[in-house]
PDB file of N, CA and C in Angstrom:
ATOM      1  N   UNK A   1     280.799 128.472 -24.056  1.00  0.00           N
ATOM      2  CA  UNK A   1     281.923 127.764 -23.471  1.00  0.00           C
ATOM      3  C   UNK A   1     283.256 128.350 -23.928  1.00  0.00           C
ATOM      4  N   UNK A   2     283.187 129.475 -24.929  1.00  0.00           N
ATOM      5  CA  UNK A   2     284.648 129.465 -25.919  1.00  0.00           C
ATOM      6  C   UNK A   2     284.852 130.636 -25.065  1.00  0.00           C
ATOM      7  N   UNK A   3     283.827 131.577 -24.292  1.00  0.00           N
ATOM      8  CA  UNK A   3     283.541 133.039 -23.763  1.00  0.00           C
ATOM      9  C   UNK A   3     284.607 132.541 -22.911  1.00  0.00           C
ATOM     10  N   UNK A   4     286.226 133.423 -22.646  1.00  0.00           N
ATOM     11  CA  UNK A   4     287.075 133.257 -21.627  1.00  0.00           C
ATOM     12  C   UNK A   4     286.712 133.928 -20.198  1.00  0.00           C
ATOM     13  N   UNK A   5     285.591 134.874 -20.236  1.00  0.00           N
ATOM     14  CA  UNK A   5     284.979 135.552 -18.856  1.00  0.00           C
ATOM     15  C   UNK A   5     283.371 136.675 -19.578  1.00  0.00           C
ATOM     16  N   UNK A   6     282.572 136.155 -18.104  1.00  0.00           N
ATOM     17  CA  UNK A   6     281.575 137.023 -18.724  1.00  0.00           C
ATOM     18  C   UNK A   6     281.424 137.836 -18.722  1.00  0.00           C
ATOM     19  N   UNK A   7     282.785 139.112 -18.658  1.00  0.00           N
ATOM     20  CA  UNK A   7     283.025 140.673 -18.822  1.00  0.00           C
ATOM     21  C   UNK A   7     282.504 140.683 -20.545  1.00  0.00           C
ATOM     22  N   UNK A   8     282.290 139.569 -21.200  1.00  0.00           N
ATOM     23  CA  UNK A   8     282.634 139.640 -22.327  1.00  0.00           C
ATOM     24  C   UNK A   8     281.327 138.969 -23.542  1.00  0.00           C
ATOM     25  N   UNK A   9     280.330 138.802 -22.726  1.00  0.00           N
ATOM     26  CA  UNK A   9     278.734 138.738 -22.868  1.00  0.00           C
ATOM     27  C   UNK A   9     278.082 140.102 -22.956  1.00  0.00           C
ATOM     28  N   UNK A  10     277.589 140.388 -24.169  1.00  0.00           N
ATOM     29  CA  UNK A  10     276.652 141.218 -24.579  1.00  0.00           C
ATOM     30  C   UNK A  10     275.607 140.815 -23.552  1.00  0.00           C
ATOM     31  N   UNK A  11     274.767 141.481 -22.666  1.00  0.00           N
ATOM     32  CA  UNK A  11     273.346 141.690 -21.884  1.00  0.00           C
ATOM     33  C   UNK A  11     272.430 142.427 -22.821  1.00  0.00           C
ATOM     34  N   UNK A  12     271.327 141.570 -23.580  1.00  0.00           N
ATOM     35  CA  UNK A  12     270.476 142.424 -23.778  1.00  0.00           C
ATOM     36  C   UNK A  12     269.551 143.198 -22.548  1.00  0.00           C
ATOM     37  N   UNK A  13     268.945 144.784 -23.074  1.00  0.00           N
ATOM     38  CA  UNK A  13     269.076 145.291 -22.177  1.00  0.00           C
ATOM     39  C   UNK A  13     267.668 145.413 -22.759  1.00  0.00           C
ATOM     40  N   UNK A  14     266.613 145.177 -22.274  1.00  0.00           N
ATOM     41  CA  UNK A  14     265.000 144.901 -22.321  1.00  0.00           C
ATOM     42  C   UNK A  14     264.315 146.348 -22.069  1.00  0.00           C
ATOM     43  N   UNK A  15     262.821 147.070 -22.500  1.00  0.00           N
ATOM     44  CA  UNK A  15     262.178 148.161 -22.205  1.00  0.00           C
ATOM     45  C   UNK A  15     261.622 148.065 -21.020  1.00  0.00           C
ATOM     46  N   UNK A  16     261.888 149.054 -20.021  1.00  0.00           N
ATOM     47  CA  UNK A  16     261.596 149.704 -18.722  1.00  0.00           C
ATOM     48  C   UNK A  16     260.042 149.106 -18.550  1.00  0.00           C
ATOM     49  N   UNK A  17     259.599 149.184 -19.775  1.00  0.00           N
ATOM     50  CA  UNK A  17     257.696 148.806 -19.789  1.00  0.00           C
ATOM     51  C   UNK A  17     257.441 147.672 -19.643  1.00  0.00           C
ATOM     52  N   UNK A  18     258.487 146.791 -19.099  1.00  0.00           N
ATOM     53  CA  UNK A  18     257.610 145.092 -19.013  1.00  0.00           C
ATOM     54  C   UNK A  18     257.939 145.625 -17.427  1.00  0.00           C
ATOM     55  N   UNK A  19     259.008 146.570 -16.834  1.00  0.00           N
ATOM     56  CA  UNK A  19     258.783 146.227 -15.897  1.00  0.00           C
ATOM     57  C   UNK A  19     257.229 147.036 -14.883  1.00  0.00           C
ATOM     58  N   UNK A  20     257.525 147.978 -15.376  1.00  0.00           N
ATOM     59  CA  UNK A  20     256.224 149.457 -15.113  1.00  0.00           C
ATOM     60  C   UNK A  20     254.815 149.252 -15.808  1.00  0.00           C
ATOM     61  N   UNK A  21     254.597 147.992 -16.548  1.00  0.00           N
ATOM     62  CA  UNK A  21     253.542 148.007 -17.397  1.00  0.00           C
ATOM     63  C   UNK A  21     253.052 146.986 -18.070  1.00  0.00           C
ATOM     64  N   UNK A  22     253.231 145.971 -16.947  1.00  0.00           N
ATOM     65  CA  UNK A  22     252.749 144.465 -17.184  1.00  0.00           C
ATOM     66  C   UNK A  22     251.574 144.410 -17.507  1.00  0.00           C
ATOM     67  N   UNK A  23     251.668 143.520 -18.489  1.00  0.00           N
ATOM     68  CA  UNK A  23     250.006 143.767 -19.774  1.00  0.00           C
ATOM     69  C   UNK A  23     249.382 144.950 -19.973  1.00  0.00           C
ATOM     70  N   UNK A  24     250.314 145.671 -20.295  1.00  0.00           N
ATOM     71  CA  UNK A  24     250.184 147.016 -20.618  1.00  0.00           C
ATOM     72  C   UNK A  24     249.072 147.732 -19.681  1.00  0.00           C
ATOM     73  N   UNK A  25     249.342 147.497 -18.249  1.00  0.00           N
ATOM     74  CA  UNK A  25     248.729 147.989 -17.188  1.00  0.00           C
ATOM     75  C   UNK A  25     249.771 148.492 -16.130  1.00  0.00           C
ATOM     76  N   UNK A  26     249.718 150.486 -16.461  1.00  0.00           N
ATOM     77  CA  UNK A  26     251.023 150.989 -15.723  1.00  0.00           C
ATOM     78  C   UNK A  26     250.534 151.029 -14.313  1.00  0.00           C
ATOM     79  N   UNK A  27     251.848 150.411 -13.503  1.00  0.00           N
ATOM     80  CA  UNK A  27     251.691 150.160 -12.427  1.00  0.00           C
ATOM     81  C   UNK A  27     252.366 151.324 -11.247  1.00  0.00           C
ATOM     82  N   UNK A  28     253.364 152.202 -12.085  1.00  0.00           N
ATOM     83  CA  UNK A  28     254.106 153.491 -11.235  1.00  0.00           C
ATOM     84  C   UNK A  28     254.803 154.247 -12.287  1.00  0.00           C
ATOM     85  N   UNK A  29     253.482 154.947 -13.173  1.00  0.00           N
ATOM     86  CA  UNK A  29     253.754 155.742 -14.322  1.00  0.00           C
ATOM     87  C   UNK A  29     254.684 157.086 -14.001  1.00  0.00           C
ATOM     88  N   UNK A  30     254.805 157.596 -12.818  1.00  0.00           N
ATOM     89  CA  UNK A  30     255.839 158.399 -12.315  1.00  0.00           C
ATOM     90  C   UNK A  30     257.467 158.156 -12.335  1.00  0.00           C
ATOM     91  N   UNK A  31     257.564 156.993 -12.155  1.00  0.00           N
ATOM     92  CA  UNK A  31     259.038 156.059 -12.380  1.00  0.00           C
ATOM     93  C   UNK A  31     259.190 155.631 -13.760  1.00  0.00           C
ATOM     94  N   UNK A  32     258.266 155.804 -14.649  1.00  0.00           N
ATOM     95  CA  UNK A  32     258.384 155.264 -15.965  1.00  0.00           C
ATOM     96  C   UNK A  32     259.740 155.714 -16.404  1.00  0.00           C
ATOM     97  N   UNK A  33     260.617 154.382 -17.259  1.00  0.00           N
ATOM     98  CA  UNK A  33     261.710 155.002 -17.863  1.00  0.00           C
ATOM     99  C   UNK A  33     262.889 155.055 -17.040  1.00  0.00           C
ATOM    100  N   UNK A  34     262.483 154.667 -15.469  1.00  0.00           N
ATOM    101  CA  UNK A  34     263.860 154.770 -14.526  1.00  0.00           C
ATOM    102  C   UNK A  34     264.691 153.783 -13.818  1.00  0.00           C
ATOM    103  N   UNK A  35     264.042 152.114 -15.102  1.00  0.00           N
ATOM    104  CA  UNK A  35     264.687 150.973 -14.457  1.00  0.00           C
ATOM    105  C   UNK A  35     265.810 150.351 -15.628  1.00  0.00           C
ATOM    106  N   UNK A  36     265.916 149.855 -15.030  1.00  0.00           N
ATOM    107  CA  UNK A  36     267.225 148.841 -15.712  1.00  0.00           C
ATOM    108  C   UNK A  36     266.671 147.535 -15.689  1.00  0.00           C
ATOM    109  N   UNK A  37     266.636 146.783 -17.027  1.00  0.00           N
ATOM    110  CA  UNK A  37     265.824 145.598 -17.231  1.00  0.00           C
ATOM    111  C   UNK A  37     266.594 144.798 -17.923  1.00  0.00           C
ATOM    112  N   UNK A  38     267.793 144.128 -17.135  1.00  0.00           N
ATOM    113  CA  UNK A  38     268.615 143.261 -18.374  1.00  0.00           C
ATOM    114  C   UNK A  38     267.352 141.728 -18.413  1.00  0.00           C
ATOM    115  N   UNK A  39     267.701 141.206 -19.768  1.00  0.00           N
ATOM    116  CA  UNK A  39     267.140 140.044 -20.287  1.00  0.00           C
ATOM    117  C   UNK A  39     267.644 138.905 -19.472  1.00  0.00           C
ATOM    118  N   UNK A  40     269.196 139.115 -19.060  1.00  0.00           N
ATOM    119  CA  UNK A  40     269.790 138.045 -17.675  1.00  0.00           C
ATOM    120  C   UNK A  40     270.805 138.699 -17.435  1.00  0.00           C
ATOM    121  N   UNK A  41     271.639 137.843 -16.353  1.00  0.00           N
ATOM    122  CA  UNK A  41     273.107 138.125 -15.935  1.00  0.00           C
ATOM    123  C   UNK A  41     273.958 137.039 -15.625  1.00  0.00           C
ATOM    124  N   UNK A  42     274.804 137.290 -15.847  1.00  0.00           N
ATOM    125  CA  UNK A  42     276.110 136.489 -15.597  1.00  0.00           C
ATOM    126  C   UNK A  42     276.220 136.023 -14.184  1.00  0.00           C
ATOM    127  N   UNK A  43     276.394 135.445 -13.522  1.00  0.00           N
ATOM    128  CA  UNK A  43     276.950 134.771 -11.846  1.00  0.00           C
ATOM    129  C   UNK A  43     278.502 134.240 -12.461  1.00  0.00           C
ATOM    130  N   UNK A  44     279.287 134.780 -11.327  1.00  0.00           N
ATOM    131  CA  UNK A  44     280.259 134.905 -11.402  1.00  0.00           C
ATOM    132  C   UNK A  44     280.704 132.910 -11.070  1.00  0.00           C
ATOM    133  N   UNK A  45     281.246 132.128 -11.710  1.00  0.00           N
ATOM    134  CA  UNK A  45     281.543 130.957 -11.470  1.00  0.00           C
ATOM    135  C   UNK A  45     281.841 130.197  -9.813  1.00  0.00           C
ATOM    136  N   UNK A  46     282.173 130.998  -8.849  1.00  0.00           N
ATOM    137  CA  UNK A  46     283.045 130.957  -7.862  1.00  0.00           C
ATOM    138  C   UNK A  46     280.857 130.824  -7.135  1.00  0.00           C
ATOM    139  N   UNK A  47     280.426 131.212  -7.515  1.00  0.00           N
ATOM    140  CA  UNK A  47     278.806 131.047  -6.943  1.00  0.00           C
ATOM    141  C   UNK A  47     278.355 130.012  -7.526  1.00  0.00           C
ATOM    142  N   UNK A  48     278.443 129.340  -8.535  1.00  0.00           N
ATOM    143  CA  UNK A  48     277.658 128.267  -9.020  1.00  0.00           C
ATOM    144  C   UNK A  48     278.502 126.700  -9.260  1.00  0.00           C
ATOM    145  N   UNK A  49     277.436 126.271  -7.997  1.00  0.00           N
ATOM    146  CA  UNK A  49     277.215 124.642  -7.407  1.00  0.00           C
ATOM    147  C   UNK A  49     277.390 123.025  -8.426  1.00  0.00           C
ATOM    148  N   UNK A  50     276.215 124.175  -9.216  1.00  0.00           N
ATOM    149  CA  UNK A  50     276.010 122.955  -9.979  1.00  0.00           C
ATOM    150  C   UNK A  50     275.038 123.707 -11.290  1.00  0.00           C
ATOM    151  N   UNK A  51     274.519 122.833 -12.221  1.00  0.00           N
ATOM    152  CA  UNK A  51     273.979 123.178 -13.414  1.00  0.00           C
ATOM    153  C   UNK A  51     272.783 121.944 -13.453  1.00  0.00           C
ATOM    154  N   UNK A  52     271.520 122.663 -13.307  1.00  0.00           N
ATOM    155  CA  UNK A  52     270.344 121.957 -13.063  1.00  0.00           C
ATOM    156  C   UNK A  52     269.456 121.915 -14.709  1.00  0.00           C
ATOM    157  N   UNK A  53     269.761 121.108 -15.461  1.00  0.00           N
ATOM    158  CA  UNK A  53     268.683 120.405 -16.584  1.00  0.00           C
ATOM    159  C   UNK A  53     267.988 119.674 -16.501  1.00  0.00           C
ATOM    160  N   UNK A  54     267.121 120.118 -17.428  1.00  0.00           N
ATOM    161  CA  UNK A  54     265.907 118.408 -17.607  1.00  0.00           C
ATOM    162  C   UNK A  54     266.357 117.125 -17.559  1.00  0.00           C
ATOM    163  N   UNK A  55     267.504 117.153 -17.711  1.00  0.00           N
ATOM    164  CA  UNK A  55     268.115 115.423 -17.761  1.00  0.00           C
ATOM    165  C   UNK A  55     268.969 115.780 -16.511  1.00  0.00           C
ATOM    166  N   UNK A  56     268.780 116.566 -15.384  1.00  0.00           N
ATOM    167  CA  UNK A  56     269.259 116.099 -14.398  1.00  0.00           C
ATOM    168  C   UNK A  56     270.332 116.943 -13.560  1.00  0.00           C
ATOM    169  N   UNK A  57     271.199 117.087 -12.745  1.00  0.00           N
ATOM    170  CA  UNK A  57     272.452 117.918 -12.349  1.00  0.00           C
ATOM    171  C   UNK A  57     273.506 117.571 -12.469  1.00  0.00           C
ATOM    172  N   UNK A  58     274.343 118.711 -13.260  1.00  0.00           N
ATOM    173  CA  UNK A  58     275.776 118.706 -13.709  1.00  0.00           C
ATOM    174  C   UNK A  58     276.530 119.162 -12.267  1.00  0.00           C
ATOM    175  N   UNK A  59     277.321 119.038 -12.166  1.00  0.00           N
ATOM    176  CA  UNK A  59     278.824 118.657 -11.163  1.00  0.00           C
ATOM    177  C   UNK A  59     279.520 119.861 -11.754  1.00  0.00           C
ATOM    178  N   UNK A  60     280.788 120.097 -11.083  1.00  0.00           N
ATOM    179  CA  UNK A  60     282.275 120.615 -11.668  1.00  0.00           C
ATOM    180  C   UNK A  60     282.883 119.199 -11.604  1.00  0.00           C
ATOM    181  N   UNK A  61     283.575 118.952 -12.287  1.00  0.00           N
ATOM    182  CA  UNK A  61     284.215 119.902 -13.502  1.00  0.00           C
ATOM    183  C   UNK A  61     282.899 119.996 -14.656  1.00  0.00           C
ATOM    184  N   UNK A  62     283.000 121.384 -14.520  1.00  0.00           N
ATOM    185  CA  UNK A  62     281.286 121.052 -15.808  1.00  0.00           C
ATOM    186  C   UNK A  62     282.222 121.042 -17.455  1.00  0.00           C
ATOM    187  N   UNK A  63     283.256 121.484 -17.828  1.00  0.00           N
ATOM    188  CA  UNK A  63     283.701 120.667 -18.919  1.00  0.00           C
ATOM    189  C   UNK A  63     283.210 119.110 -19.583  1.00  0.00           C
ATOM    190  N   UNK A  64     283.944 118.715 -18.261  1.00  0.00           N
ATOM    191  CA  UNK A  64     283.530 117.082 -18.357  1.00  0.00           C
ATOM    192  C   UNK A  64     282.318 116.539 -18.050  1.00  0.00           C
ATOM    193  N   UNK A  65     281.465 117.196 -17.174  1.00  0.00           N
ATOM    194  CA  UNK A  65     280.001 116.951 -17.037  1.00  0.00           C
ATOM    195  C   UNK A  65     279.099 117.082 -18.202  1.00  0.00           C
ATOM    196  N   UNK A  66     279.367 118.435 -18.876  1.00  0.00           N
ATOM    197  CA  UNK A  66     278.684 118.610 -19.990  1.00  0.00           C
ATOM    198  C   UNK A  66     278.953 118.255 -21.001  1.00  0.00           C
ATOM    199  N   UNK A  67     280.534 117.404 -21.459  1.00  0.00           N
ATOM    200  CA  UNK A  67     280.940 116.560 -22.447  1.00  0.00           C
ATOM    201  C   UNK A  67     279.362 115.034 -22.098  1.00  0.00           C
ATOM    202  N   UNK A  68     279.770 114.717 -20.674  1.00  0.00           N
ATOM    203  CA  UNK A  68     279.159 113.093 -20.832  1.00  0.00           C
ATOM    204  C   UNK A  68     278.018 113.738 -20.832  1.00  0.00           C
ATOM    205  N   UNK A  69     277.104 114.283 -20.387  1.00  0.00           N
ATOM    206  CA  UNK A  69     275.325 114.450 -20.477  1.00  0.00           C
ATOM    207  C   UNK A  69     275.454 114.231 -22.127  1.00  0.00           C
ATOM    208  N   UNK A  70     275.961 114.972 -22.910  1.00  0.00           N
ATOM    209  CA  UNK A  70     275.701 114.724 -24.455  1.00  0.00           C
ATOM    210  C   UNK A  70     274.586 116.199 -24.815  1.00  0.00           C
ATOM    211  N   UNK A  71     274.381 116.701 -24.140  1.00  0.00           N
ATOM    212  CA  UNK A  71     273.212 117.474 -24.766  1.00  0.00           C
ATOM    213  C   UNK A  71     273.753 118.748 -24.998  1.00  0.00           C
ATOM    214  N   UNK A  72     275.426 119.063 -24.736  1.00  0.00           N
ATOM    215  CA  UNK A  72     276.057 120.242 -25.626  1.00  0.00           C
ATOM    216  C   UNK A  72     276.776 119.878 -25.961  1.00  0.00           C
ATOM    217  N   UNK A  73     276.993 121.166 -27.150  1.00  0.00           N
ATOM    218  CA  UNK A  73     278.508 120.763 -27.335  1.00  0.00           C
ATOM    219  C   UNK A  73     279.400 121.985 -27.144  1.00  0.00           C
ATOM    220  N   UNK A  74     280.464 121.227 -26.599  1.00  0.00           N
ATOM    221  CA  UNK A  74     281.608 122.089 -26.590  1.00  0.00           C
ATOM    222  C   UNK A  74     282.305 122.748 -27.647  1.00  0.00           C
ATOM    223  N   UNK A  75     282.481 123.810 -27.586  1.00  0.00           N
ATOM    224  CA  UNK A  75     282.902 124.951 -28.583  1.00  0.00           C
ATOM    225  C   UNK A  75     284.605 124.546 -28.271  1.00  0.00           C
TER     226      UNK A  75
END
């Protein structure tokens, strides 16, 4: 929440082999080594609706949404 934009999030960047070699069964050993496997990504705010948890869907203003749910806290 303190992150002013997500230019500014480290992406871990995961081995090519989960994607080429699921249960260590290579699936296009020729391409090995030629993907890009981030762990996640950022969506730019201006795309996201809403914020879907186990206790339910957050709204904008998600400040104030995620103050009342109680289940973060704000930085």
């Amino acid at each position: 929440m303190a992150t002013a934009t997500g230019d500014l999030i480290p992406i871990e960047e995961r081995a090519a082999a989960e994607v080429y070699e699921p249960r260590r069964q290579a699936t296009h050993p020729q391409r090995r080594g030629q993907s890009v496997n981030p762990a996640f990504d950022v969506t730019p705010a201006k795309y996201v609706t809403a914020i879907v948890t186990e206790r339910g869907v957050l709204r904008a203003p998600y400040g104030q949404s995620l103050k009342e749910d109680g289940s973060f806290r704000l930085i």
